[in-house]
C-alpha atoms as a PDB file:
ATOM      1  CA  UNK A   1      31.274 -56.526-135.407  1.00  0.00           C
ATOM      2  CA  UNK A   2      33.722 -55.890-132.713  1.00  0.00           C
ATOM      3  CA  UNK A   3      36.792 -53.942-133.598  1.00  0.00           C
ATOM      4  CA  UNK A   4      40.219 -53.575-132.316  1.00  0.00           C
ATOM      5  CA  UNK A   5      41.053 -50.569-129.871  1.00  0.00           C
ATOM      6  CA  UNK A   6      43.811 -48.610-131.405  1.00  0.00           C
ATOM      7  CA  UNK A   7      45.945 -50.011-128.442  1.00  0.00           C
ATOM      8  CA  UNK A   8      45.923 -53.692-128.378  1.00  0.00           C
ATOM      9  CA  UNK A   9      44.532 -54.876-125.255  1.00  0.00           C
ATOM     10  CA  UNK A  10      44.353 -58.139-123.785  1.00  0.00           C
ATOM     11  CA  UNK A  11      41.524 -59.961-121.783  1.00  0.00           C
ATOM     12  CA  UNK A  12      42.358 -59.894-117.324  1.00  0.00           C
ATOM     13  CA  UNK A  13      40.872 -63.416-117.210  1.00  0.00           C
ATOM     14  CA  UNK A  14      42.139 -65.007-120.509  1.00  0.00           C
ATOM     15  CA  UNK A  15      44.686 -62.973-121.846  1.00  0.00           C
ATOM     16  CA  UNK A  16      42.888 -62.821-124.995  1.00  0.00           C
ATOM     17  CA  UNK A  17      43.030 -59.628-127.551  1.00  0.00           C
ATOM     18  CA  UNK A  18      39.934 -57.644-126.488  1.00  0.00           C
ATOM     19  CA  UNK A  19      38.107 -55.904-128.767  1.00  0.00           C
ATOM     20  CA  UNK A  20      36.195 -52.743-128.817  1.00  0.00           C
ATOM     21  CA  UNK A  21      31.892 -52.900-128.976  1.00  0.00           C
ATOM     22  CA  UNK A  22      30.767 -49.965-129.978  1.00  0.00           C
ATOM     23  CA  UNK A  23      26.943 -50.605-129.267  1.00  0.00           C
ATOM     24  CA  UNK A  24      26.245 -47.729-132.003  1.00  0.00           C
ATOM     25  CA  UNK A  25      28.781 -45.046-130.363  1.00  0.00           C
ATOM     26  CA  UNK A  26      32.088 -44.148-131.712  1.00  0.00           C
ATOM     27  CA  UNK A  27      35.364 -44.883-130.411  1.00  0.00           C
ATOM     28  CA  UNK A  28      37.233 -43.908-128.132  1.00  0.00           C
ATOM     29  CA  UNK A  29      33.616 -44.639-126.403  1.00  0.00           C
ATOM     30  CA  UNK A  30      32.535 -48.016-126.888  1.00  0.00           C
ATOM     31  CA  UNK A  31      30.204 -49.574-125.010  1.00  0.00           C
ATOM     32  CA  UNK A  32      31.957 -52.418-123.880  1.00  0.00           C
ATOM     33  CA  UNK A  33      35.164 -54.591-124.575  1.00  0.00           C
ATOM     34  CA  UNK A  34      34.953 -58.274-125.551  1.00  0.00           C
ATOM     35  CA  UNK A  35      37.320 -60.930-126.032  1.00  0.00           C
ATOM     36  CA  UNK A  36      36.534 -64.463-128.102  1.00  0.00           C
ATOM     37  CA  UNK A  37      36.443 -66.405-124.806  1.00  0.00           C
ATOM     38  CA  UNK A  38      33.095 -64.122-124.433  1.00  0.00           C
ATOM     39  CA  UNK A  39      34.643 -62.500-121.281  1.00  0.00           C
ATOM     40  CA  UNK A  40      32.858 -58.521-121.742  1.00  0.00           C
ATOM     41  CA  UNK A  41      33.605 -55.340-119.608  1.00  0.00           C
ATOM     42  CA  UNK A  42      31.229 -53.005-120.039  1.00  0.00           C
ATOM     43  CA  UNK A  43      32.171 -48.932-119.864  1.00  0.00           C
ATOM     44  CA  UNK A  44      30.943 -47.150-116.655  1.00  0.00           C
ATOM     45  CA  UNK A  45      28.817 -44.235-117.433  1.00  0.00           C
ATOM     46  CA  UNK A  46      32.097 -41.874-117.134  1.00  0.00           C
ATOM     47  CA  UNK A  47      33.482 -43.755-119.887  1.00  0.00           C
ATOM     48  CA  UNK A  48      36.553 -46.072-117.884  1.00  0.00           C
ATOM     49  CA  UNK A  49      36.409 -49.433-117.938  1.00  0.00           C
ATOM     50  CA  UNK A  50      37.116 -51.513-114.682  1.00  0.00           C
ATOM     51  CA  UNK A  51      39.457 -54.656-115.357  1.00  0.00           C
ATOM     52  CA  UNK A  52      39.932 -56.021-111.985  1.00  0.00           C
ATOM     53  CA  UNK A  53      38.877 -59.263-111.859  1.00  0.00           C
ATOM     54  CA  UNK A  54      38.804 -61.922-109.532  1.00  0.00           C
ATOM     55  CA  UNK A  55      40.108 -60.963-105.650  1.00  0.00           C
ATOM     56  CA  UNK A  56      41.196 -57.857-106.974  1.00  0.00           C
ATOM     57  CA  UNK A  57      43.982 -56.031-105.150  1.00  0.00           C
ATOM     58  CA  UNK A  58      45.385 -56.097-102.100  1.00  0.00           C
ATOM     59  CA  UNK A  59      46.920 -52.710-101.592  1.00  0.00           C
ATOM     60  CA  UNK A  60      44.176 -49.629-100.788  1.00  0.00           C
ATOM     61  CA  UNK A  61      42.627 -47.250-103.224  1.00  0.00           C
ATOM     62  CA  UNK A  62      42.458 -43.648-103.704  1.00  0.00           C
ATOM     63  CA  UNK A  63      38.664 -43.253-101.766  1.00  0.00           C
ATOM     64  CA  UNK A  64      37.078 -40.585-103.705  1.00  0.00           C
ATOM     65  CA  UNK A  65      37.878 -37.728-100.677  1.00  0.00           C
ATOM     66  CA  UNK A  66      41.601 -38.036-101.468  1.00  0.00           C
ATOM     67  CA  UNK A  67      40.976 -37.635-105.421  1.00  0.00           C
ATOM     68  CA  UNK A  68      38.730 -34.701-104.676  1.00  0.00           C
ATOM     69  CA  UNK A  69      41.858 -33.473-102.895  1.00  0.00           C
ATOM     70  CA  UNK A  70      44.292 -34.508-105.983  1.00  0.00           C
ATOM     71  CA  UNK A  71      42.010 -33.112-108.470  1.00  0.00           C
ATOM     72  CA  UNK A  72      41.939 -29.419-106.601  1.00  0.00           C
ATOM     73  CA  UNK A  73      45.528 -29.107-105.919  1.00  0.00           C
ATOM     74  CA  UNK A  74      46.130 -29.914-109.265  1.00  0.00           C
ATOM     75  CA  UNK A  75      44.221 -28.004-111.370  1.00  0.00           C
ATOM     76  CA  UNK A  76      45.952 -24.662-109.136  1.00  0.00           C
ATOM     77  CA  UNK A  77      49.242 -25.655-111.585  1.00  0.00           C
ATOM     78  CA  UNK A  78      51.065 -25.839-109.144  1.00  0.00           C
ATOM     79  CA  UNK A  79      53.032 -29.043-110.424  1.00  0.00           C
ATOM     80  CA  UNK A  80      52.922 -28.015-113.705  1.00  0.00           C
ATOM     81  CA  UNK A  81      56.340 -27.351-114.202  1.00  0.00           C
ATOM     82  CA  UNK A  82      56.528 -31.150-113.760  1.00  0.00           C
ATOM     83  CA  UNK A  83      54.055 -31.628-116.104  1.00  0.00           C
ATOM     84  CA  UNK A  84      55.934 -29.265-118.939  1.00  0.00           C
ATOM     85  CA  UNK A  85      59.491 -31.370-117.946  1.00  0.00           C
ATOM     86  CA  UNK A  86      57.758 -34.646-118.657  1.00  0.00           C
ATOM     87  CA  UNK A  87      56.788 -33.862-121.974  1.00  0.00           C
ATOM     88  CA  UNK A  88      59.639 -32.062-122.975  1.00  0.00           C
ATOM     89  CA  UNK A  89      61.760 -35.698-122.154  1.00  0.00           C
ATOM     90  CA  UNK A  90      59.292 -37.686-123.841  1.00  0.00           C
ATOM     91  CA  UNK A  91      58.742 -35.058-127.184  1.00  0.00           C
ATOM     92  CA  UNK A  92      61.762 -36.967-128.798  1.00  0.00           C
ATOM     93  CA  UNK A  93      60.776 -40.687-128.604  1.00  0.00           C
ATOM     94  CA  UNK A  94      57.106 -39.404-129.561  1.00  0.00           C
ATOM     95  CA  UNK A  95      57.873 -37.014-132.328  1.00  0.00           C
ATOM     96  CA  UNK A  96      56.687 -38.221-135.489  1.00  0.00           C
ATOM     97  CA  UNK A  97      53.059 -38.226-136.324  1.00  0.00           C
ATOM     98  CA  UNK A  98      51.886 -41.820-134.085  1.00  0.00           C
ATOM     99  CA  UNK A  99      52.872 -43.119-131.061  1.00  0.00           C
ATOM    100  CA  UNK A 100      50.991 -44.456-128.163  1.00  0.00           C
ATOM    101  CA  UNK A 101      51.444 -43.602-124.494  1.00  0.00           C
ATOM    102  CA  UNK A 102      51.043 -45.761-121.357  1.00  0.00           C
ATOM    103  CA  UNK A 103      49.835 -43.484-117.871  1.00  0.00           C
ATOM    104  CA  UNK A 104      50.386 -45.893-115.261  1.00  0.00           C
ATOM    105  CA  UNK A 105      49.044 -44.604-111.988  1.00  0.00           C
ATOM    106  CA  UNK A 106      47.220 -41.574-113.715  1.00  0.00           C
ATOM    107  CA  UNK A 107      45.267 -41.128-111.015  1.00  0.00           C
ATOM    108  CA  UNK A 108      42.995 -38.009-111.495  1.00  0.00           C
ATOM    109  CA  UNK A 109      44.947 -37.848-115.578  1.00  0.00           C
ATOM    110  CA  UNK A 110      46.029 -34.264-115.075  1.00  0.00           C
ATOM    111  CA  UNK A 111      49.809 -35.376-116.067  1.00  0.00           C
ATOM    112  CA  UNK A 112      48.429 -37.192-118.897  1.00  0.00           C
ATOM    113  CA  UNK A 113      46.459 -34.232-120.118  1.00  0.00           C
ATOM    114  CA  UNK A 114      49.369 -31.948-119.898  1.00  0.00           C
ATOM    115  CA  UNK A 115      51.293 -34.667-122.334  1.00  0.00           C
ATOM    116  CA  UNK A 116      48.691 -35.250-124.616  1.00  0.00           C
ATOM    117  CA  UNK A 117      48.585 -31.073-125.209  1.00  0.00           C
ATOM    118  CA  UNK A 118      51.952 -30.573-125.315  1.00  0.00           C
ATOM    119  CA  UNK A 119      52.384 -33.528-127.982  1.00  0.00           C
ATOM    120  CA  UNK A 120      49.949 -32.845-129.998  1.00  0.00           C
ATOM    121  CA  UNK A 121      51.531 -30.390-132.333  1.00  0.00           C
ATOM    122  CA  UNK A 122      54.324 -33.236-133.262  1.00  0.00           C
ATOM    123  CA  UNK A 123      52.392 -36.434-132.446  1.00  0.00           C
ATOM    124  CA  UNK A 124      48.916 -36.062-134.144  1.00  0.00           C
ATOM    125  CA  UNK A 125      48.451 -39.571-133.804  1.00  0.00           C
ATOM    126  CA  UNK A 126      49.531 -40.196-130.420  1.00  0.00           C
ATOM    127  CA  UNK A 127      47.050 -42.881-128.416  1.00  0.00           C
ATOM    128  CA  UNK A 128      47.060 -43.286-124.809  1.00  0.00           C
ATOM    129  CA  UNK A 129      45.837 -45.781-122.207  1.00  0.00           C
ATOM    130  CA  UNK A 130      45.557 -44.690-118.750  1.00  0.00           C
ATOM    131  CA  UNK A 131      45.626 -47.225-115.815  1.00  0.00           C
ATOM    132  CA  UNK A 132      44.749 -46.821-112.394  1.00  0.00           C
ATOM    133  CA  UNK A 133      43.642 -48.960-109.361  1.00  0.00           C
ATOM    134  CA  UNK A 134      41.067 -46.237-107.661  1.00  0.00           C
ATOM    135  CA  UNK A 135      37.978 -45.990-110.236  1.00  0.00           C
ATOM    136  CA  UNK A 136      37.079 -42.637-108.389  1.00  0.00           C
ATOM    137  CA  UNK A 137      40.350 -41.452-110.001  1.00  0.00           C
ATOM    138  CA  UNK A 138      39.195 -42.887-113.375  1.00  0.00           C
ATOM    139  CA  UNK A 139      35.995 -41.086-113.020  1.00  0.00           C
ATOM    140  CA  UNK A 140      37.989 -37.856-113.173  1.00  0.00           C
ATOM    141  CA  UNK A 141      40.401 -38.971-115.653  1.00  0.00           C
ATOM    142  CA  UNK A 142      37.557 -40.188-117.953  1.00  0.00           C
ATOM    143  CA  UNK A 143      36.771 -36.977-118.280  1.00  0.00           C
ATOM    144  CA  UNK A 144      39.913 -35.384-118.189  1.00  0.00           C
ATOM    145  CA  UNK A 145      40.877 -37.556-121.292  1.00  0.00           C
ATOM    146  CA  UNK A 146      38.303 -38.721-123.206  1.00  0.00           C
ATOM    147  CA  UNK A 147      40.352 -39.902-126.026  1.00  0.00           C
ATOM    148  CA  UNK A 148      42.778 -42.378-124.035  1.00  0.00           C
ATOM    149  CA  UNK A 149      41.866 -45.716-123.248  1.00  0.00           C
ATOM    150  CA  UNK A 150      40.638 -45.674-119.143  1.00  0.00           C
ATOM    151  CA  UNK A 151      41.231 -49.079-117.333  1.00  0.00           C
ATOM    152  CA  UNK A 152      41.051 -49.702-113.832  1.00  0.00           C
ATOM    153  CA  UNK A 153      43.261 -52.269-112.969  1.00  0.00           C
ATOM    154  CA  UNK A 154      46.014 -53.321-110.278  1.00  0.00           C
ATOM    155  CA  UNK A 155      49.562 -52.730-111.843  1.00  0.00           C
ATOM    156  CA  UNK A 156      51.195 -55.765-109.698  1.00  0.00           C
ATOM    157  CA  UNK A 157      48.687 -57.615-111.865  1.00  0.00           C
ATOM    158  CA  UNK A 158      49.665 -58.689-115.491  1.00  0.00           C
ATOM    159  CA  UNK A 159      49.095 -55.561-117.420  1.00  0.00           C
ATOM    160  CA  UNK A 160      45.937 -55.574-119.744  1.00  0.00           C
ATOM    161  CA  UNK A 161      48.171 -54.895-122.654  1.00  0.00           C
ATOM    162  CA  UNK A 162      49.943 -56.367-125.238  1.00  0.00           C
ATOM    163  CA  UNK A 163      53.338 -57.348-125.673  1.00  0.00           C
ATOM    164  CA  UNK A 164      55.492 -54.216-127.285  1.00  0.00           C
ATOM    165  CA  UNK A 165      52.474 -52.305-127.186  1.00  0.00           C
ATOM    166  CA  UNK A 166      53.822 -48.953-126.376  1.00  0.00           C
ATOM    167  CA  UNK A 167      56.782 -45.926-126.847  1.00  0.00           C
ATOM    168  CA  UNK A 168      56.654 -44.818-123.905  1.00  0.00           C
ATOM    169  CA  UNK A 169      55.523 -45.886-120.207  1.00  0.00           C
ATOM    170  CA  UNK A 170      55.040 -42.824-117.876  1.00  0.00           C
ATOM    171  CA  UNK A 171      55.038 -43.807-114.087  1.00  0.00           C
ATOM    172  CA  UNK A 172      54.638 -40.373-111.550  1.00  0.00           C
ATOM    173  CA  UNK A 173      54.579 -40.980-108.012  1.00  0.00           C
ATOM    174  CA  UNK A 174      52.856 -44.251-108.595  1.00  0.00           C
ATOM    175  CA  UNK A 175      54.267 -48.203-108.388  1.00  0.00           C
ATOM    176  CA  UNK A 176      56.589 -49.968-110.557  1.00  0.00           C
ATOM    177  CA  UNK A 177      56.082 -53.131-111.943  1.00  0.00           C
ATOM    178  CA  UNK A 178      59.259 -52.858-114.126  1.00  0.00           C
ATOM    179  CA  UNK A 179      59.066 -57.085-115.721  1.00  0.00           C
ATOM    180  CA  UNK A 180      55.163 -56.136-117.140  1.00  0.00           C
ATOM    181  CA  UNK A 181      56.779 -52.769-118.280  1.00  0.00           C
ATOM    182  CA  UNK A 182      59.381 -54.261-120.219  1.00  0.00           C
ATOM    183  CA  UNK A 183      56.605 -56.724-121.893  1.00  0.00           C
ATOM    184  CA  UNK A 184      54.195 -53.907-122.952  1.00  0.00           C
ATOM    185  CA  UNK A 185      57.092 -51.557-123.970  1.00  0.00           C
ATOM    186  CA  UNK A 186      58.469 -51.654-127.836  1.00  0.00           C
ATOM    187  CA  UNK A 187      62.023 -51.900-128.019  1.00  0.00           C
ATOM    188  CA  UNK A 188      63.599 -48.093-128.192  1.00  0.00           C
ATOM    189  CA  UNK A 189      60.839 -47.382-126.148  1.00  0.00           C
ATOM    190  CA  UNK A 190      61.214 -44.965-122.623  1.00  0.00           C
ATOM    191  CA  UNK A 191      60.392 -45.384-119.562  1.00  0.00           C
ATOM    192  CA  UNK A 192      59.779 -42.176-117.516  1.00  0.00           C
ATOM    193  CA  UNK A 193      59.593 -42.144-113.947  1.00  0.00           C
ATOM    194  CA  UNK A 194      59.264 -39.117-111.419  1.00  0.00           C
ATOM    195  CA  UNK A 195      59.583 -39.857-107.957  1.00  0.00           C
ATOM    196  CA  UNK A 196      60.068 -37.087-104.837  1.00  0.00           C
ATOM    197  CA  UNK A 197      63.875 -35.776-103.673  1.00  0.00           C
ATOM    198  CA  UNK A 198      65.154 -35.775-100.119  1.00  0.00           C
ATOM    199  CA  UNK A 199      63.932 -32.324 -99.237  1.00  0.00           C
ATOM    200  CA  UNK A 200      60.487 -32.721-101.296  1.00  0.00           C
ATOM    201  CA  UNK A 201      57.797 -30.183 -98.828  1.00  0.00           C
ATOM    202  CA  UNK A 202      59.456 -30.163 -96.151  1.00  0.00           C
ATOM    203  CA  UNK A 203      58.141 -27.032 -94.963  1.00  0.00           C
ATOM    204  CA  UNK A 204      54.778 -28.582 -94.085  1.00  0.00           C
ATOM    205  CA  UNK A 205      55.776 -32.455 -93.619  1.00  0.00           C
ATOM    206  CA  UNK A 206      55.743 -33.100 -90.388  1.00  0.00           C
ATOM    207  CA  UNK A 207      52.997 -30.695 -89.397  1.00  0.00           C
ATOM    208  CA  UNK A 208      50.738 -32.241 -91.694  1.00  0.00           C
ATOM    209  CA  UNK A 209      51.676 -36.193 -91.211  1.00  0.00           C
ATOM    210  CA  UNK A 210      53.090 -36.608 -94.921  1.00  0.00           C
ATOM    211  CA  UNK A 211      56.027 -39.406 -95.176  1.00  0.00           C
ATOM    212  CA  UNK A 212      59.406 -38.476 -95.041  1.00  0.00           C
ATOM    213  CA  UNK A 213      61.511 -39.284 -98.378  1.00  0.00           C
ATOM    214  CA  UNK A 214      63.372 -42.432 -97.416  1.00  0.00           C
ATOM    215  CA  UNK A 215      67.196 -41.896 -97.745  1.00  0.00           C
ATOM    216  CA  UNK A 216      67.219 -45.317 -99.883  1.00  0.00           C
ATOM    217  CA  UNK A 217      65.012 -44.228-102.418  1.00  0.00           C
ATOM    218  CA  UNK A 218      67.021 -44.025-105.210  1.00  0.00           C
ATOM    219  CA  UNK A 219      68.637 -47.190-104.696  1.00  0.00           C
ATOM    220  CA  UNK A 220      65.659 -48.809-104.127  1.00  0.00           C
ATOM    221  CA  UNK A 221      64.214 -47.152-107.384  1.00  0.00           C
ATOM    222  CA  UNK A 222      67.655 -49.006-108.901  1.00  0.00           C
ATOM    223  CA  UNK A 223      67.289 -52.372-107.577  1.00  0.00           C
ATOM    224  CA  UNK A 224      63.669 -52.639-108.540  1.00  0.00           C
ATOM    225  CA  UNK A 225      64.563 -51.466-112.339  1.00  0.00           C
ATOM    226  CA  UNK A 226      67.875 -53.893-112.285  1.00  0.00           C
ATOM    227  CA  UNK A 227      67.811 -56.373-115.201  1.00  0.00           C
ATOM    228  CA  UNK A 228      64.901 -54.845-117.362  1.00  0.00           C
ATOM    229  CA  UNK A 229      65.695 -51.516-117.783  1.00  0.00           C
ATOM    230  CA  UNK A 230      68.951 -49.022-117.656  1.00  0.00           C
ATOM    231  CA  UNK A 231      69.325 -45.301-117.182  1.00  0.00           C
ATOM    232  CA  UNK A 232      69.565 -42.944-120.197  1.00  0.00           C
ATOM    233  CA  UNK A 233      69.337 -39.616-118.184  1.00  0.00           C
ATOM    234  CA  UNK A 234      68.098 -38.389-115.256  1.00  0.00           C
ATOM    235  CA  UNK A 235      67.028 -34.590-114.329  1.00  0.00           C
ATOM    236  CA  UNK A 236      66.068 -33.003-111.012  1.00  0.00           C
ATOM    237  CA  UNK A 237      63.440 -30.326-110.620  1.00  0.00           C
ATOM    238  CA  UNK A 238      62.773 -28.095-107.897  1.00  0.00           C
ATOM    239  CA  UNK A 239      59.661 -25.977-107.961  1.00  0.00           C
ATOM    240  CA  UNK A 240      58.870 -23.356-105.190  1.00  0.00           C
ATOM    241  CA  UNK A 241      55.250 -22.617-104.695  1.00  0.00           C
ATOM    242  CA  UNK A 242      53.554 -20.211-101.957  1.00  0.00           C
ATOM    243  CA  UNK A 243      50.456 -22.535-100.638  1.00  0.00           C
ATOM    244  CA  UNK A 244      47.283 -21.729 -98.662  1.00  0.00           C
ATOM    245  CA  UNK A 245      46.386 -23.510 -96.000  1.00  0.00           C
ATOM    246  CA  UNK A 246      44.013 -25.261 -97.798  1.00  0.00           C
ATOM    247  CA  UNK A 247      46.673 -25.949-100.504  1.00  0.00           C
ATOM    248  CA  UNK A 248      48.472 -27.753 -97.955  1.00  0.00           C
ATOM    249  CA  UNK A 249      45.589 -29.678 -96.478  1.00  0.00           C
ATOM    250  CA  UNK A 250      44.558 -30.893-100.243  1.00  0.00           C
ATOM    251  CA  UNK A 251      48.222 -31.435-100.451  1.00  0.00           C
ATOM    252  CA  UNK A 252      48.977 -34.134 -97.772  1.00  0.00           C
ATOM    253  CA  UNK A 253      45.378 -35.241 -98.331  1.00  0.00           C
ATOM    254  CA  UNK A 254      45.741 -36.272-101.587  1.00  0.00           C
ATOM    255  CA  UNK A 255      48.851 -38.790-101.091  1.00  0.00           C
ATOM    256  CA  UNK A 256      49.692 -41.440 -98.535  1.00  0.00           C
ATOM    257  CA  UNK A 257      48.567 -39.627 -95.386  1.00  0.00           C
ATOM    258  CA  UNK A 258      45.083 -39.522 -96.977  1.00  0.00           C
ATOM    259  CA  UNK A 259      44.813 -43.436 -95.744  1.00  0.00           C
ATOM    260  CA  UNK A 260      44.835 -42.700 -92.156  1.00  0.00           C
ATOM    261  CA  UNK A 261      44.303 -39.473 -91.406  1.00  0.00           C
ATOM    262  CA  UNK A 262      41.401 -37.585 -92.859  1.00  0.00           C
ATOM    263  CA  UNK A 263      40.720 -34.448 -93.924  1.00  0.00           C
ATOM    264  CA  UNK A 264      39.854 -32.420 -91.079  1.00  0.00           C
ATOM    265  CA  UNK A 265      42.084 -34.110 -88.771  1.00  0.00           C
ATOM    266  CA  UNK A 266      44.986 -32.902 -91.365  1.00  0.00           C
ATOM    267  CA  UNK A 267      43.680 -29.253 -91.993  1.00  0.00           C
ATOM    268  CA  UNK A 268      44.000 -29.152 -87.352  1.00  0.00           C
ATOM    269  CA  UNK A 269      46.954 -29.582 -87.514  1.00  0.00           C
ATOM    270  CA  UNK A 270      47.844 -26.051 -89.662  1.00  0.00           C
ATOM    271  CA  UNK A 271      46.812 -23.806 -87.046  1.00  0.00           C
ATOM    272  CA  UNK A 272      49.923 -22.212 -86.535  1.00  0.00           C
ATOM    273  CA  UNK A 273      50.993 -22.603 -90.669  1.00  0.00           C
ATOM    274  CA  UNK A 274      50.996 -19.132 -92.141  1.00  0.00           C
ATOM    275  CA  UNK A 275      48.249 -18.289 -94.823  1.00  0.00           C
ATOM    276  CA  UNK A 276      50.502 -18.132 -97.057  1.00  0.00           C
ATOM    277  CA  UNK A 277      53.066 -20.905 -97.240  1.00  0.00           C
ATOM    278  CA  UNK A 278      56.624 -20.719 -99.319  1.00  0.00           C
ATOM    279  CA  UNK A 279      56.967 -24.849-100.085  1.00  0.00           C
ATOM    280  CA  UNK A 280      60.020 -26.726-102.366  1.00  0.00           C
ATOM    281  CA  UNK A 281      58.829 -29.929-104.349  1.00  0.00           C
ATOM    282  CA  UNK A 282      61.595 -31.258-105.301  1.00  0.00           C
ATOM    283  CA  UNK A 283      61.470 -34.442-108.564  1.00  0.00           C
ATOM    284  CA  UNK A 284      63.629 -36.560-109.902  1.00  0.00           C
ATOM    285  CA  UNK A 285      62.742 -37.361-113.623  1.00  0.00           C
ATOM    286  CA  UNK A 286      64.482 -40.602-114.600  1.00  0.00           C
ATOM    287  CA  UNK A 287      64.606 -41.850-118.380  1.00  0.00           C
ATOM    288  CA  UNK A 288      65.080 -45.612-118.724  1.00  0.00           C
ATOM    289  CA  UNK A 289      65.509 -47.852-121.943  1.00  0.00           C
ATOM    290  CA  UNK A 290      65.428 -51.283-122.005  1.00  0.00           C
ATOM    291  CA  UNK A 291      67.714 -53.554-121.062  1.00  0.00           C
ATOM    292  CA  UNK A 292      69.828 -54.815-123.830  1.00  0.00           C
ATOM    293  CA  UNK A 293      70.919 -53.572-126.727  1.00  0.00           C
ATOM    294  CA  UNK A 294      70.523 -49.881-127.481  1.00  0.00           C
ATOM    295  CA  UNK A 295      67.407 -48.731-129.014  1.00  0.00           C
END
């Protein structure tokens, strides 16, 4: 028989509970998840499983050249300051021996990883599910973090989880969809969302075709929380790094630029960038609650 997933989940084409077949293996592996309606998504060989249904999504994916970029920037560490901040703001709301985390945009799940080590310790039941719209960055996230739940699925959708579902909704350089977060989040739950500073590489920017940060952003980052969520802190991070050229070109690969220029194209334009590179990110970490009363 079919059992629950230790996160509820809920069916893309029925918004039934979907449950977890194991086929013979054991969770957090099964072989396919079903709902009563008969609707069944079976797990790719890496272990995700792909929930967009239908049309699917009308916004561009990750190709799997840009998440080979992703994946080797970030496993150099050099964001992992970011990674250590974002567990050390959600450590209090998870603290207490269960809890489940939501990764939306995980892309290649090296954030996620970093969380689900640093919690560990405090949160030995901590769950996670991990959503994406680019199943070449669930391939490496899969693997990254066997023990979450991997779903590729388009976050403008309705989420593929249940209502007040979660403690805490990380969202790192990825979209917003701040009504289905308030749904799937429990109340007293956080929301935690890093986006990039004025400022944020602006050594290699222009060279490289990256996009400028907007001088909007945070009001724009406002507007689209307004009415579902409210600030409860905010923090700003600056981390200096010293970057190869090929650091750089894996760099503004890996993000937006990565959908119209391509590789090569990017790593021509570095010819006169030093071999070694001194760069500023700069973050913003933002802590939301839900709207209403205190939690």
């Amino acid at each position: 028989m079919p059992s629950s997933p230790a996160v509820p989940l809920l069916c893309p084409l029925c918004r039934a509970p979907l449950n977890a077949a194991d086929g013979g293996q054991a969770a957090p592996r099964p072989a396919a998840l079903v709902c009563a309606s008969g609707h069944s998504f079976d797990a790719a060989r890496q272990g995700y499983f792909n929930l967009l249904v239908g049309k699917g999504t009308v916004f561009e994916a990750d190709s799997a050249e840009m998440v080979a970029a992703r994946f080797a920037f970030l496993e150099g560490g050099h964001y992992r300051p970011l990674s250590d901040a974002v567990a050390t703001a959600v450590t209090p709301v998870l603290s207490g021996g269960a809890g489940t985390i939501l990764d939306s945009g995980t892309g290649t799940g090296h954030y996620l990883r970093a969380l689900l080590d640093a919690l560990a310790p405090t949160t030995p039941g901590l769950t996670a599910v991990a959503l994406d719209i680019s199943k070449f960055a669930l391939r490496r996230a899969a693997r990254l973090n066997p023990e979450a739940i991997n779903l590729v699925c388009d976050v403008w959708q309705p989420l593929p989880v249940a209502d007040a579902a979660v403690d805490v909704i990380t969202v790192i350089f990825a979209p917003r969809n701040a009504a289905e977060f308030a749904r799937v989040l429990r109340p007293g739950g956080r929301l935690v969302v890093v986006t990039p500073r004025a400022g944020h590489l602006a050594a290699v920017t222009r060279q490289t075709g990256m996009l400028g940060i907007g001088a909007d952003k945070d009001d724009r980052l406002a507007e689209s929380m307004s009415g579902h969520f409210v600030v409860r802190s905010v923090q700003d991070l600056d981390v200096p790094m010293v970057l190869t050229r090929g650091d750089v070109a894996d760099l503004a690969f890996m993000g937006p630029a990565g959908h119209h220029l391509d590789r090569a194209a990017i790593y021509g334009r570095l010819d006169g960038l030093a071999a070694a590179t001194e760069v500023e990110a700069r973050f913003r970490i933002t802590v939301f609650s839900p709207a209403g009363p205190p939690g």
